[in-house]
PDB file of N, CA and C in Angstrom:
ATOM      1  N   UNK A   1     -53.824  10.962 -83.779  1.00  0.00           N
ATOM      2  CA  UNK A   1     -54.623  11.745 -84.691  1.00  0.00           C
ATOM      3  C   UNK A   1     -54.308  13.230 -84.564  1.00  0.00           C
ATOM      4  N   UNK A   2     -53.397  13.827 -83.271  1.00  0.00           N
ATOM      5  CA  UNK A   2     -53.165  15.209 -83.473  1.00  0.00           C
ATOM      6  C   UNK A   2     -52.688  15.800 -84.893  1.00  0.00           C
ATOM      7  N   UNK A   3     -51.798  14.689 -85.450  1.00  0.00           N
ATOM      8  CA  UNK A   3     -51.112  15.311 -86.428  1.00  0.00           C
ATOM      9  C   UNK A   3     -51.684  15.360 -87.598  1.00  0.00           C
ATOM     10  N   UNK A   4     -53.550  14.893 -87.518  1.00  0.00           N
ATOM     11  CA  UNK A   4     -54.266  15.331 -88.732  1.00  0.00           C
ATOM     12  C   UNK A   4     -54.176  16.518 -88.806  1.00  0.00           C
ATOM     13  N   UNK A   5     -54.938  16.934 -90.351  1.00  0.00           N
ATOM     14  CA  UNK A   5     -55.977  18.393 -89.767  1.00  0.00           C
ATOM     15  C   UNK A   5     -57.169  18.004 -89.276  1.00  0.00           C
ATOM     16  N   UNK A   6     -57.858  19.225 -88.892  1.00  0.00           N
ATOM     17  CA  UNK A   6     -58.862  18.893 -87.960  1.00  0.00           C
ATOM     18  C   UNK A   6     -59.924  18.122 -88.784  1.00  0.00           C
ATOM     19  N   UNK A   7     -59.924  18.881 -89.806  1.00  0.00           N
ATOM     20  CA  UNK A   7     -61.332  17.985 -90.876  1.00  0.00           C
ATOM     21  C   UNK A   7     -60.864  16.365 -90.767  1.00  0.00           C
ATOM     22  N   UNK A   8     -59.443  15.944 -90.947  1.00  0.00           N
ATOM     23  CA  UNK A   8     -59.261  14.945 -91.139  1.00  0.00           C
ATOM     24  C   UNK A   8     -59.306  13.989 -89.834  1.00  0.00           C
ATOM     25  N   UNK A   9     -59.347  14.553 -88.896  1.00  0.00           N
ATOM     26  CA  UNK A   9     -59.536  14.200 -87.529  1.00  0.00           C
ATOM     27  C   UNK A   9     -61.004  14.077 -87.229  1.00  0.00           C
ATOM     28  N   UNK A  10     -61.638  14.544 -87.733  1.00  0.00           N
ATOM     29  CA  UNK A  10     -63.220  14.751 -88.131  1.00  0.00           C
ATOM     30  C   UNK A  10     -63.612  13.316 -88.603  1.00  0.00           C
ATOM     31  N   UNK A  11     -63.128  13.013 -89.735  1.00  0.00           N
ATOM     32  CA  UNK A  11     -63.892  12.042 -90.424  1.00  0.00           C
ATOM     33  C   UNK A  11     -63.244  11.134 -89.989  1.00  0.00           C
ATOM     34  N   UNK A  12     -62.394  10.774 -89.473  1.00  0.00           N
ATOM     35  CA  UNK A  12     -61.815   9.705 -88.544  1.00  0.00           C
ATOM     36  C   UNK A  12     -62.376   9.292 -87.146  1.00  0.00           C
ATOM     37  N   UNK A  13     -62.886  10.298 -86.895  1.00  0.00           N
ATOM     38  CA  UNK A  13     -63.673   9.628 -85.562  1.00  0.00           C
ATOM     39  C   UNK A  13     -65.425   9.771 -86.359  1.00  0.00           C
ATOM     40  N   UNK A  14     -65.979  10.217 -86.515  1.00  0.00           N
ATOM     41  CA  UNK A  14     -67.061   9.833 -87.343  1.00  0.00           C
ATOM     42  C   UNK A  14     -67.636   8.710 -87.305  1.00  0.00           C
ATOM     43  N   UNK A  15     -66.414   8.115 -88.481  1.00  0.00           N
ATOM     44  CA  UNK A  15     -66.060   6.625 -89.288  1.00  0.00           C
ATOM     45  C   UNK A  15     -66.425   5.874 -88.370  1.00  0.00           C
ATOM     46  N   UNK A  16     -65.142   5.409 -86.891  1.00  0.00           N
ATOM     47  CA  UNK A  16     -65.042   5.036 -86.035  1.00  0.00           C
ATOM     48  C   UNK A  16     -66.959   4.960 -85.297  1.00  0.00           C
ATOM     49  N   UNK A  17     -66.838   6.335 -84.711  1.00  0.00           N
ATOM     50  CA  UNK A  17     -68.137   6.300 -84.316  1.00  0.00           C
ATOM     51  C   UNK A  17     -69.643   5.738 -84.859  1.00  0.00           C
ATOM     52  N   UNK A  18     -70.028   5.765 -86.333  1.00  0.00           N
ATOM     53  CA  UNK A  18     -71.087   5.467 -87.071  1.00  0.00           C
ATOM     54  C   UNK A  18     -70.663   3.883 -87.540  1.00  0.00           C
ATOM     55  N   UNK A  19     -69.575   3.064 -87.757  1.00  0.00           N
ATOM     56  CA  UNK A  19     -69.081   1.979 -87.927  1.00  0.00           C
ATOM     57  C   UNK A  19     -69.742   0.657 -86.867  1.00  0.00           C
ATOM     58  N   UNK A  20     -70.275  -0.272 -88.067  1.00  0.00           N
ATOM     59  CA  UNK A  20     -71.396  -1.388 -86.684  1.00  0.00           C
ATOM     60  C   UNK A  20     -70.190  -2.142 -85.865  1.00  0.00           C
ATOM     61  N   UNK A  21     -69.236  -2.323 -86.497  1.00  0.00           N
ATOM     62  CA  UNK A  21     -68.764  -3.007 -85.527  1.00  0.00           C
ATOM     63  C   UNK A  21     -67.221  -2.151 -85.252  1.00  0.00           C
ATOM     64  N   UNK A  22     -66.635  -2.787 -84.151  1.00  0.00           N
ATOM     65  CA  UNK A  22     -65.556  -2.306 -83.535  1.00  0.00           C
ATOM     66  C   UNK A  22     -64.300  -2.107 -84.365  1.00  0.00           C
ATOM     67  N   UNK A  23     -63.678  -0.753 -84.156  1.00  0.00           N
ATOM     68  CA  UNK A  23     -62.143  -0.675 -84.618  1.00  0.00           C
ATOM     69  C   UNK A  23     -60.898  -0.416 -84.008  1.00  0.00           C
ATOM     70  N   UNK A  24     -60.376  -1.207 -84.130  1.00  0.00           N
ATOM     71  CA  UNK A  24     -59.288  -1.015 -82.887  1.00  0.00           C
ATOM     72  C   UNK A  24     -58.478  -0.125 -83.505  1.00  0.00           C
ATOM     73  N   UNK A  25     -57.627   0.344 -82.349  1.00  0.00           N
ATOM     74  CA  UNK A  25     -56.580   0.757 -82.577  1.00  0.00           C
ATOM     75  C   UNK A  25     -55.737   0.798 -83.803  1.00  0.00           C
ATOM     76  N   UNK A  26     -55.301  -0.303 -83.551  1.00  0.00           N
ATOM     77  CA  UNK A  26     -53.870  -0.800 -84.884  1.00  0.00           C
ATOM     78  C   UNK A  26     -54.923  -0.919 -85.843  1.00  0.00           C
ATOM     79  N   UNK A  27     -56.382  -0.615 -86.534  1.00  0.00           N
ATOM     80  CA  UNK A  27     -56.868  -0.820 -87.266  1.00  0.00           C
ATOM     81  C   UNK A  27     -56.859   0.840 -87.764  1.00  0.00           C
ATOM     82  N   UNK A  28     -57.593   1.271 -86.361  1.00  0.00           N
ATOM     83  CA  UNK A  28     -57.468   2.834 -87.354  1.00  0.00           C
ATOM     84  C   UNK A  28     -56.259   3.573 -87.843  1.00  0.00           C
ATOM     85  N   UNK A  29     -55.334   3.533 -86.878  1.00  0.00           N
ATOM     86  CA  UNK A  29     -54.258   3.964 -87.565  1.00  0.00           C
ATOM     87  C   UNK A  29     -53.086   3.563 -88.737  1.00  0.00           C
ATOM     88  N   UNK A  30     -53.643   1.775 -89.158  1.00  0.00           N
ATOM     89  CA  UNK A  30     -53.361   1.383 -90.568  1.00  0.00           C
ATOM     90  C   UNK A  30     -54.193   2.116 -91.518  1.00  0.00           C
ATOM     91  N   UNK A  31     -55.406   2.076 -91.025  1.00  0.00           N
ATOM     92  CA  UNK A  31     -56.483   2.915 -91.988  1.00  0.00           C
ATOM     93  C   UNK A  31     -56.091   4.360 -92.125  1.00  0.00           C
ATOM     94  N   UNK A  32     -55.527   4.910 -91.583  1.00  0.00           N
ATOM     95  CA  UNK A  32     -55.216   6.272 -91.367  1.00  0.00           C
ATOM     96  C   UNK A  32     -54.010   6.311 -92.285  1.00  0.00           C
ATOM     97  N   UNK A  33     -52.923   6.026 -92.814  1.00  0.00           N
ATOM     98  CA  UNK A  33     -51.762   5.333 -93.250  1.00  0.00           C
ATOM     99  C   UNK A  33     -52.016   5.264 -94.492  1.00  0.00           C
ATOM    100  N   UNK A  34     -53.068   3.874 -94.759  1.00  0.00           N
ATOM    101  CA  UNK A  34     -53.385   3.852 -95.809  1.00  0.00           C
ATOM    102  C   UNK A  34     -54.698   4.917 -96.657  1.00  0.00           C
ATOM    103  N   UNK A  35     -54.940   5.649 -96.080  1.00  0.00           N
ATOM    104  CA  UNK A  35     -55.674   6.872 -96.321  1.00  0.00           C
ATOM    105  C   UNK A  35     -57.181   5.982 -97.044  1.00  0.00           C
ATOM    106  N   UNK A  36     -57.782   5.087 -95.493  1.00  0.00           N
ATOM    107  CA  UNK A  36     -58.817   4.109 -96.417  1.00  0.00           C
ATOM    108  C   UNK A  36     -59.204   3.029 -95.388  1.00  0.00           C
ATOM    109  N   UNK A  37     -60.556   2.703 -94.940  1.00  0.00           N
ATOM    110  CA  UNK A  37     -60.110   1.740 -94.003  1.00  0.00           C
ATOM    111  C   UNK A  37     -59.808   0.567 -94.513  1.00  0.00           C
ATOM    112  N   UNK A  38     -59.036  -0.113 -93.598  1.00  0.00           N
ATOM    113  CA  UNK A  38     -58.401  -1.184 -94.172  1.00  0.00           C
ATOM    114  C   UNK A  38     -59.556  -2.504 -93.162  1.00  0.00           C
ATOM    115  N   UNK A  39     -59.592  -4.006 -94.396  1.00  0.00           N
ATOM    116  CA  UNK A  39     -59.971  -5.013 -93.608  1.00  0.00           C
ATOM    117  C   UNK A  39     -59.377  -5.431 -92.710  1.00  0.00           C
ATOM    118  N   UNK A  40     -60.079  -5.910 -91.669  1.00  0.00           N
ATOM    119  CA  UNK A  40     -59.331  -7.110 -90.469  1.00  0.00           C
ATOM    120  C   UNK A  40     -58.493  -8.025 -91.111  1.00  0.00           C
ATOM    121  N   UNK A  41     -58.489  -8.648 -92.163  1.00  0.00           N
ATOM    122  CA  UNK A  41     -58.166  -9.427 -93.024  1.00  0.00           C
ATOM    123  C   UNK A  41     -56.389  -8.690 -93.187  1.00  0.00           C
ATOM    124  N   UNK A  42     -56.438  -7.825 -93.459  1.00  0.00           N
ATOM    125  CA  UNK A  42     -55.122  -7.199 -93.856  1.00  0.00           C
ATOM    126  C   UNK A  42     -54.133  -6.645 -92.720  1.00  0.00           C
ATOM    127  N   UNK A  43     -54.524  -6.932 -91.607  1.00  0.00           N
ATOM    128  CA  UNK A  43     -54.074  -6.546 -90.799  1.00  0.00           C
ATOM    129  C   UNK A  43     -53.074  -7.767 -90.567  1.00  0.00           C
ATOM    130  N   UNK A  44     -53.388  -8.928 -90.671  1.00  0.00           N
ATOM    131  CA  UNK A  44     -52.766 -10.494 -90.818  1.00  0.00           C
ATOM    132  C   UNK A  44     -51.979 -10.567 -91.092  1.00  0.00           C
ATOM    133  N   UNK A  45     -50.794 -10.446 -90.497  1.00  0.00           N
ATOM    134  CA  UNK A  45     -49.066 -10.617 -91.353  1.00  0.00           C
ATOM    135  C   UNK A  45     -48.697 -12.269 -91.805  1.00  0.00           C
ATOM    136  N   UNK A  46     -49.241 -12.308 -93.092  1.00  0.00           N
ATOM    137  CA  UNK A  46     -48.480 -13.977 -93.486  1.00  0.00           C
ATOM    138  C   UNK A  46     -47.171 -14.062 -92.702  1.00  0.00           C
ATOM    139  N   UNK A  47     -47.183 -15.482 -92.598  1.00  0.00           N
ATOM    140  CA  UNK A  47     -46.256 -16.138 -91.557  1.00  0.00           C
ATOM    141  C   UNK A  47     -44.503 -15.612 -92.661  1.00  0.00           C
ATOM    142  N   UNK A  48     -45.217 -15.411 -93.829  1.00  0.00           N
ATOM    143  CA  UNK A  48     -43.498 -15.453 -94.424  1.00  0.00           C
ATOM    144  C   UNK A  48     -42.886 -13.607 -94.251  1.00  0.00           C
ATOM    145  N   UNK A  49     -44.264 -12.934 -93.569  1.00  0.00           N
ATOM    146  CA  UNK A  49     -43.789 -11.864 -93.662  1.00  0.00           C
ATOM    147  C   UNK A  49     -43.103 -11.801 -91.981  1.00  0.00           C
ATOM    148  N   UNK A  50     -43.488 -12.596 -91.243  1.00  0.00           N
ATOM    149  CA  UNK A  50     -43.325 -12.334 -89.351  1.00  0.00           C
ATOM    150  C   UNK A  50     -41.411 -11.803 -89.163  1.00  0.00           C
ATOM    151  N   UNK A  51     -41.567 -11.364 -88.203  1.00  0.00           N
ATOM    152  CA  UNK A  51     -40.406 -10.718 -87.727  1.00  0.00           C
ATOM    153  C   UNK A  51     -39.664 -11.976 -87.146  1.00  0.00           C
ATOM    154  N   UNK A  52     -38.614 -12.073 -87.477  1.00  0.00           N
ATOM    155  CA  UNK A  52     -37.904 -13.161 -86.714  1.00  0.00           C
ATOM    156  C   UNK A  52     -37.206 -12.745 -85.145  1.00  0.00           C
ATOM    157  N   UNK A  53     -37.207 -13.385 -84.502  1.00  0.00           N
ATOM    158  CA  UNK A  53     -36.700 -12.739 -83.027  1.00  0.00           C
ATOM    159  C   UNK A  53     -35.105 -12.752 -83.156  1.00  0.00           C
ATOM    160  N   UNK A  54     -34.547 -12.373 -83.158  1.00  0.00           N
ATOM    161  CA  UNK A  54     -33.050 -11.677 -82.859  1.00  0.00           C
ATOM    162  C   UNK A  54     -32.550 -11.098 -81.737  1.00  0.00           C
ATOM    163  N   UNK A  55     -31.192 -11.454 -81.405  1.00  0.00           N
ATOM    164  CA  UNK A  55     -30.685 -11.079 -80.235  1.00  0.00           C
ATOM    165  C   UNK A  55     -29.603  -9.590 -80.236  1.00  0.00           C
ATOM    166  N   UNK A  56     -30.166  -9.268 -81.868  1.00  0.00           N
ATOM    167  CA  UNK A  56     -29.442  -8.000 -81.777  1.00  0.00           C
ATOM    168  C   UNK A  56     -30.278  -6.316 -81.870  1.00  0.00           C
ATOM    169  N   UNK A  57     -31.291  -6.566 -81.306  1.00  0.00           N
ATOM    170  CA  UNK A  57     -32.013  -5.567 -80.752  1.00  0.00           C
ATOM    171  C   UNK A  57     -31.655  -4.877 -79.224  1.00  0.00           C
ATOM    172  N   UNK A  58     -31.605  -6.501 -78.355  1.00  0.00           N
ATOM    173  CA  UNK A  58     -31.524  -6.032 -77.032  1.00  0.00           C
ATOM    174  C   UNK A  58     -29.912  -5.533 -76.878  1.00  0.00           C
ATOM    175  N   UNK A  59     -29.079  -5.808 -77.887  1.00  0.00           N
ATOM    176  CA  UNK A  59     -27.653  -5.668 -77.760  1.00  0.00           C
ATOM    177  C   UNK A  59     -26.826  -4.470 -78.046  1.00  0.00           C
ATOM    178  N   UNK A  60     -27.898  -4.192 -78.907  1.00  0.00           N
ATOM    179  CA  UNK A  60     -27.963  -2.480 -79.554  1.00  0.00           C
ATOM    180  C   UNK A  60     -27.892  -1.322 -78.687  1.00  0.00           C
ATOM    181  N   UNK A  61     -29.058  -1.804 -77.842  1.00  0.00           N
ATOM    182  CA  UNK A  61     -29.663  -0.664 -77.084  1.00  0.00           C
ATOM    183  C   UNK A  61     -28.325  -1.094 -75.439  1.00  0.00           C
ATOM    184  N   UNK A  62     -27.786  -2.226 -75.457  1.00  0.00           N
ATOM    185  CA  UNK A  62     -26.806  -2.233 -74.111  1.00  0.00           C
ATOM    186  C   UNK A  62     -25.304  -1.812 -74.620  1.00  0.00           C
ATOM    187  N   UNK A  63     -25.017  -1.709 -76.098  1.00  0.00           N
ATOM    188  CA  UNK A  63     -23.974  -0.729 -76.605  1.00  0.00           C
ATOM    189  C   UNK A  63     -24.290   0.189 -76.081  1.00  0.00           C
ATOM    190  N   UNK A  64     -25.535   1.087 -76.644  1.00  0.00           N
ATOM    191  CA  UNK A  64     -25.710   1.949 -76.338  1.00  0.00           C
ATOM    192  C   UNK A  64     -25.964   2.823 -75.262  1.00  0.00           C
ATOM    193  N   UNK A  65     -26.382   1.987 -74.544  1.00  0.00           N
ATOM    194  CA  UNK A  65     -26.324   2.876 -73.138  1.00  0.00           C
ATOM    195  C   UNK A  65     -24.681   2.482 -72.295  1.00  0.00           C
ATOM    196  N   UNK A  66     -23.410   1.526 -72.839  1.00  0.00           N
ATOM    197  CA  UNK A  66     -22.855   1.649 -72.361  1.00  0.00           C
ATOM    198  C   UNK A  66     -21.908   2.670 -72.577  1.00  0.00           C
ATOM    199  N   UNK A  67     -21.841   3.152 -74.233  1.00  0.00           N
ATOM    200  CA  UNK A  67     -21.115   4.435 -74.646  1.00  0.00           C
ATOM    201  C   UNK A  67     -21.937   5.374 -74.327  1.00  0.00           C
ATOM    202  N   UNK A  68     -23.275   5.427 -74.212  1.00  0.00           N
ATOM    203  CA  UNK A  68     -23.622   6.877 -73.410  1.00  0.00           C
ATOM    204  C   UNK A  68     -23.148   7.554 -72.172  1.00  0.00           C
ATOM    205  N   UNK A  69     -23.316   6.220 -71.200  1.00  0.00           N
ATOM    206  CA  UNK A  69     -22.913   6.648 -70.106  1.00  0.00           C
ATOM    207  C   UNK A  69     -21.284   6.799 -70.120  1.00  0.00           C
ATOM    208  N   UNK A  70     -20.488   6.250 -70.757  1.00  0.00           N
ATOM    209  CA  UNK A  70     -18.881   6.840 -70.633  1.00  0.00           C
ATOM    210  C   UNK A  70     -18.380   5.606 -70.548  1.00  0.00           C
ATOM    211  N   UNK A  71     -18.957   4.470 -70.669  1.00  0.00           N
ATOM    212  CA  UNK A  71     -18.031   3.074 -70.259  1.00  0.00           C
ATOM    213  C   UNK A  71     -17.499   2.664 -68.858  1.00  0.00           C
ATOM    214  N   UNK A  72     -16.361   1.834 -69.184  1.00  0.00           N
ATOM    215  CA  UNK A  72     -15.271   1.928 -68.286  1.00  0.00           C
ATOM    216  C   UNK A  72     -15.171   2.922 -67.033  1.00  0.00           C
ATOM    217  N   UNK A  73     -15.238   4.360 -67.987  1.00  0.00           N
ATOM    218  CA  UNK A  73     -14.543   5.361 -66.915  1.00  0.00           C
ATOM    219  C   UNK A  73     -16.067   5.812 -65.888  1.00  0.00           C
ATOM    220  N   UNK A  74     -17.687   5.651 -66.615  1.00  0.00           N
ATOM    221  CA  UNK A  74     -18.302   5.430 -65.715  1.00  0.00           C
ATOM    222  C   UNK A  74     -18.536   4.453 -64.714  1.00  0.00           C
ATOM    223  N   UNK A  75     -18.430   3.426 -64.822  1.00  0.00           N
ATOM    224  CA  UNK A  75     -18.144   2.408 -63.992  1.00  0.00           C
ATOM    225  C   UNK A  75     -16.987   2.659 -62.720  1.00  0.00           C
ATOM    226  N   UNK A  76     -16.077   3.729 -62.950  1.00  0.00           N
ATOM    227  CA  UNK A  76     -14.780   3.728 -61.701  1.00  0.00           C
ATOM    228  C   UNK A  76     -15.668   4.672 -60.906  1.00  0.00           C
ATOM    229  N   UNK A  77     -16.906   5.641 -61.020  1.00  0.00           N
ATOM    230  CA  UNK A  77     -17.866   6.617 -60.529  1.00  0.00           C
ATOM    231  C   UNK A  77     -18.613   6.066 -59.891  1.00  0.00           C
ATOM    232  N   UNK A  78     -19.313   4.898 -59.978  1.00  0.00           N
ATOM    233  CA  UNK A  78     -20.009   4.092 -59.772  1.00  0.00           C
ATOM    234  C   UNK A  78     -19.635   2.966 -57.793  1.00  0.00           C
ATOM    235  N   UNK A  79     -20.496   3.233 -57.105  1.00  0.00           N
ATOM    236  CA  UNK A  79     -20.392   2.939 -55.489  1.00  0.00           C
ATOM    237  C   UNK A  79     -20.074   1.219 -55.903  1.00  0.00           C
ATOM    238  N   UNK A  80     -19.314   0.519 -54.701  1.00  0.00           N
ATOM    239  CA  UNK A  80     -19.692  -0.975 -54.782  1.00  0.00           C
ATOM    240  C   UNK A  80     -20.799  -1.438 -54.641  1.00  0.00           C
ATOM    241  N   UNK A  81     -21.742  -0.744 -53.640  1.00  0.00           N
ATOM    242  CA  UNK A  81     -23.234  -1.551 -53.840  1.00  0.00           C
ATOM    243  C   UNK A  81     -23.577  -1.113 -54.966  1.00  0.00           C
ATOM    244  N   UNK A  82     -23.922  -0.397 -55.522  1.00  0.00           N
ATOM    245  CA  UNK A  82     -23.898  -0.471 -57.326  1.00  0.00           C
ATOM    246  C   UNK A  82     -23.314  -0.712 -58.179  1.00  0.00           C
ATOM    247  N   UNK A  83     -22.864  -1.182 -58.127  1.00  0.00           N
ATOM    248  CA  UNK A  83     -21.551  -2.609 -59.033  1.00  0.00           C
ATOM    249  C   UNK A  83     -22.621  -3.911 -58.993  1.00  0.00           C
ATOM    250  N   UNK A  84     -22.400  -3.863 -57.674  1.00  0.00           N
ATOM    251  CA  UNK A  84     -23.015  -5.218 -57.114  1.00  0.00           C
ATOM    252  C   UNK A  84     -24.017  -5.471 -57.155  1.00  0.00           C
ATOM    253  N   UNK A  85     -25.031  -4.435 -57.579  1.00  0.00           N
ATOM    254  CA  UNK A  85     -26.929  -4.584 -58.236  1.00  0.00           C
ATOM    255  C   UNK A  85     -26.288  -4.725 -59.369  1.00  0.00           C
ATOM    256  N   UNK A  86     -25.612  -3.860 -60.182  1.00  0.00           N
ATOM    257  CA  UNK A  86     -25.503  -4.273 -61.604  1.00  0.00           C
ATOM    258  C   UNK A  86     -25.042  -5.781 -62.305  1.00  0.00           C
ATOM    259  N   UNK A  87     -24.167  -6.434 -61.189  1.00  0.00           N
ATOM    260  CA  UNK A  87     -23.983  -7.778 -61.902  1.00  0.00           C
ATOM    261  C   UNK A  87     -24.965  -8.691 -61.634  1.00  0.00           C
ATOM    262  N   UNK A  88     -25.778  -8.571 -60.606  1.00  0.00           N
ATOM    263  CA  UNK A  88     -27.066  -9.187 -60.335  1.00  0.00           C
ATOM    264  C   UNK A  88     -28.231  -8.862 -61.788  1.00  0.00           C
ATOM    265  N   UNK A  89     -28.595  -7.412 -61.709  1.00  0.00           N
ATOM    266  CA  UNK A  89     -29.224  -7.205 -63.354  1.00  0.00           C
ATOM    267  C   UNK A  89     -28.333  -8.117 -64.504  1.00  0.00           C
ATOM    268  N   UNK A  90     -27.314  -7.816 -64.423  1.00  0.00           N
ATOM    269  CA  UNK A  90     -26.667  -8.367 -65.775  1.00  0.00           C
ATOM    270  C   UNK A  90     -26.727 -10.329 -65.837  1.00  0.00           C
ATOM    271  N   UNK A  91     -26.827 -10.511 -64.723  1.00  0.00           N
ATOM    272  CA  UNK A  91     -26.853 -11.980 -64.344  1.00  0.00           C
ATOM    273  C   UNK A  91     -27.028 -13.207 -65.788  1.00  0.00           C
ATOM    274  N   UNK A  92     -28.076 -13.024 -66.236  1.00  0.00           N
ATOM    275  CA  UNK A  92     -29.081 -13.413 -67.338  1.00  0.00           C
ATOM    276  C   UNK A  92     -28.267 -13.345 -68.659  1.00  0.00           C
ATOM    277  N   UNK A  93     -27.510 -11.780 -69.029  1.00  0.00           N
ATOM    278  CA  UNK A  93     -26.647 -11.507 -69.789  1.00  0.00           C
ATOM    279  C   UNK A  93     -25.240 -12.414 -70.197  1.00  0.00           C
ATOM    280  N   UNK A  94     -24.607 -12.650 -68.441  1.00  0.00           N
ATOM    281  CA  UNK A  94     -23.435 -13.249 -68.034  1.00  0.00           C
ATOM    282  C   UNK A  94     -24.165 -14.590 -68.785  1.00  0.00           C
ATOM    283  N   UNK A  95     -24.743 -15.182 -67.818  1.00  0.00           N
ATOM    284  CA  UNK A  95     -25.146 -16.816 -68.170  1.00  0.00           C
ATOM    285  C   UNK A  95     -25.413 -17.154 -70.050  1.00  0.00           C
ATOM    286  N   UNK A  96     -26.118 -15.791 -70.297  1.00  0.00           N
ATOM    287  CA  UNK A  96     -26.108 -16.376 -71.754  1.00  0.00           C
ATOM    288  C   UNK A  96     -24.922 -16.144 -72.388  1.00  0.00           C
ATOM    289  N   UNK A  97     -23.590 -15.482 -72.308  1.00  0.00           N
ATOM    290  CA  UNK A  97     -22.444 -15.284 -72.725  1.00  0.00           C
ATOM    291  C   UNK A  97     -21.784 -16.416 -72.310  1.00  0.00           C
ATOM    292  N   UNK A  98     -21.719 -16.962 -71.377  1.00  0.00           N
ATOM    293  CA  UNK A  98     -20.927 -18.265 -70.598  1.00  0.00           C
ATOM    294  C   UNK A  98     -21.427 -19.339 -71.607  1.00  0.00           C
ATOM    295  N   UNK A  99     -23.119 -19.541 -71.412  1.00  0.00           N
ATOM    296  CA  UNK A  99     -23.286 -20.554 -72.101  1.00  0.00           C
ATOM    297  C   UNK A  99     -22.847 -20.593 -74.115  1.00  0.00           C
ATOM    298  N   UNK A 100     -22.541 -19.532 -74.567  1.00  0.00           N
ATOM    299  CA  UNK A 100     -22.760 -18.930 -76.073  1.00  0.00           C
ATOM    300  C   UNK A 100     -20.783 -19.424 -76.205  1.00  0.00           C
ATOM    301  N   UNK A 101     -19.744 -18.751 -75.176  1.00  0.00           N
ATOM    302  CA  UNK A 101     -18.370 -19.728 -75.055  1.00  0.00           C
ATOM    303  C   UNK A 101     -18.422 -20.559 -74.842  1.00  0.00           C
ATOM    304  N   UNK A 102     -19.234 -21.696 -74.169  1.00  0.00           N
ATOM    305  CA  UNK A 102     -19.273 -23.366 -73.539  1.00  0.00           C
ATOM    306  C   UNK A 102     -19.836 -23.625 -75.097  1.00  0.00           C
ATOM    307  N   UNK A 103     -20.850 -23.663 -75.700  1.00  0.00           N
ATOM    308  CA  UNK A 103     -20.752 -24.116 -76.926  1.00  0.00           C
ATOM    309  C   UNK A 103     -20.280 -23.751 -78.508  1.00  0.00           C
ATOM    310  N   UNK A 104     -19.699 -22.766 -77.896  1.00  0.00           N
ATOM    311  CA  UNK A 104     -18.652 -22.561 -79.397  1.00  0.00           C
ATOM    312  C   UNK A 104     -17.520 -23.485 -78.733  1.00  0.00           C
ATOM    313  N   UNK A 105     -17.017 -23.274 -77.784  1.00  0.00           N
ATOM    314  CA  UNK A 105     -15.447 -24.092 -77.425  1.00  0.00           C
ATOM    315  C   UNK A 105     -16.266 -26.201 -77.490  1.00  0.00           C
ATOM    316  N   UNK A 106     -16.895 -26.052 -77.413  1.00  0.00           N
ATOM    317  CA  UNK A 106     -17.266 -27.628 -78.253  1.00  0.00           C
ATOM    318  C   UNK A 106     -16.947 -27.585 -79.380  1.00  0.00           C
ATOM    319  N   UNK A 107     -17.540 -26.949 -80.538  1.00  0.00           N
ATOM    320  CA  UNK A 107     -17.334 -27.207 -81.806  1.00  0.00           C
ATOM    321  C   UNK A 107     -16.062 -27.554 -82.335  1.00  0.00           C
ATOM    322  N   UNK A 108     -16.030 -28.410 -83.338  1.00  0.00           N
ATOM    323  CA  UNK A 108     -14.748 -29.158 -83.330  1.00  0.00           C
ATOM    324  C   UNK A 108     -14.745 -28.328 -85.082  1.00  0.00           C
ATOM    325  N   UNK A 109     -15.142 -27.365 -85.701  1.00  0.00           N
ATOM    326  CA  UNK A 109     -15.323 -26.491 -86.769  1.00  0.00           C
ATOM    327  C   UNK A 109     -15.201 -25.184 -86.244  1.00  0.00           C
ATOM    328  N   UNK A 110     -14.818 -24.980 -85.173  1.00  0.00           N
ATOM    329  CA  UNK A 110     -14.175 -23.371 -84.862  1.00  0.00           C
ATOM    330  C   UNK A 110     -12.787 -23.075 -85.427  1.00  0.00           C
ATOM    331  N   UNK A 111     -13.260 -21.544 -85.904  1.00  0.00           N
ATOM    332  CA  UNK A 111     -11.965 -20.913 -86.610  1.00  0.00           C
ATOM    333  C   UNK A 111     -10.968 -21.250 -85.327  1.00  0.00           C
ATOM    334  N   UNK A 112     -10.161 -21.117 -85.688  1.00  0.00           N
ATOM    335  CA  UNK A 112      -8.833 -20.596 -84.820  1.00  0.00           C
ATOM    336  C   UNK A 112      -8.363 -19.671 -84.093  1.00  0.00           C
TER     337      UNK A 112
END
């Protein structure tokens, strides 16, 4: 709410405050958004609207911190016992890459 003005920061807690029953969070600041409070009802994301889970969020952000840090040439900077925590973190990563080649090299419909 800093980034109301103050009046508008005003009648936003008010609302909140004089309101019989409870408003959460993610309620006021949809209401805030939609310049209006909004029902509980609308807060409900139909199932056709839900976010599907994807594995290219977490993959994004491990590009990205691997070209931040310099790649490769950070990694030759980098001690052996910290090598050696890092493939332990990455562990989870490895196994799902191993397992993601073990079943593409099944498919008998792989490109070439």
């Amino acid at each position: 709410m800093a980034k109301l003005p103050p009046e508008k920061q005003k009648h936003w807690l008010e609302l909140v405050a004089n309101h019989t029953e409870r408003i959460t969070v993610r309620r006021l600041r949809t209401s805030i958004y939609a310049n209006r409070l909004v029902s509980v009802e609308e807060l409900t994301t139909p199932a056709s609207d839900q976010a599907i889970i994807t594995h290219l969020p977490p993959l994004n952000r491990i590009g990205l911190w691997w070209r931040e840090t310099g790649g490769r040439d950070w990694l030759r900077t980098r001690s052996t016992p910290q090598l050696e925590n890092m493939l332990i973190d990455f562990r989870e990563v490895i196994d799902v890459v191993k397992a993601i080649q073990s079943e593409y090299q099944m498919r008998p419909d792989k490109r070439p």
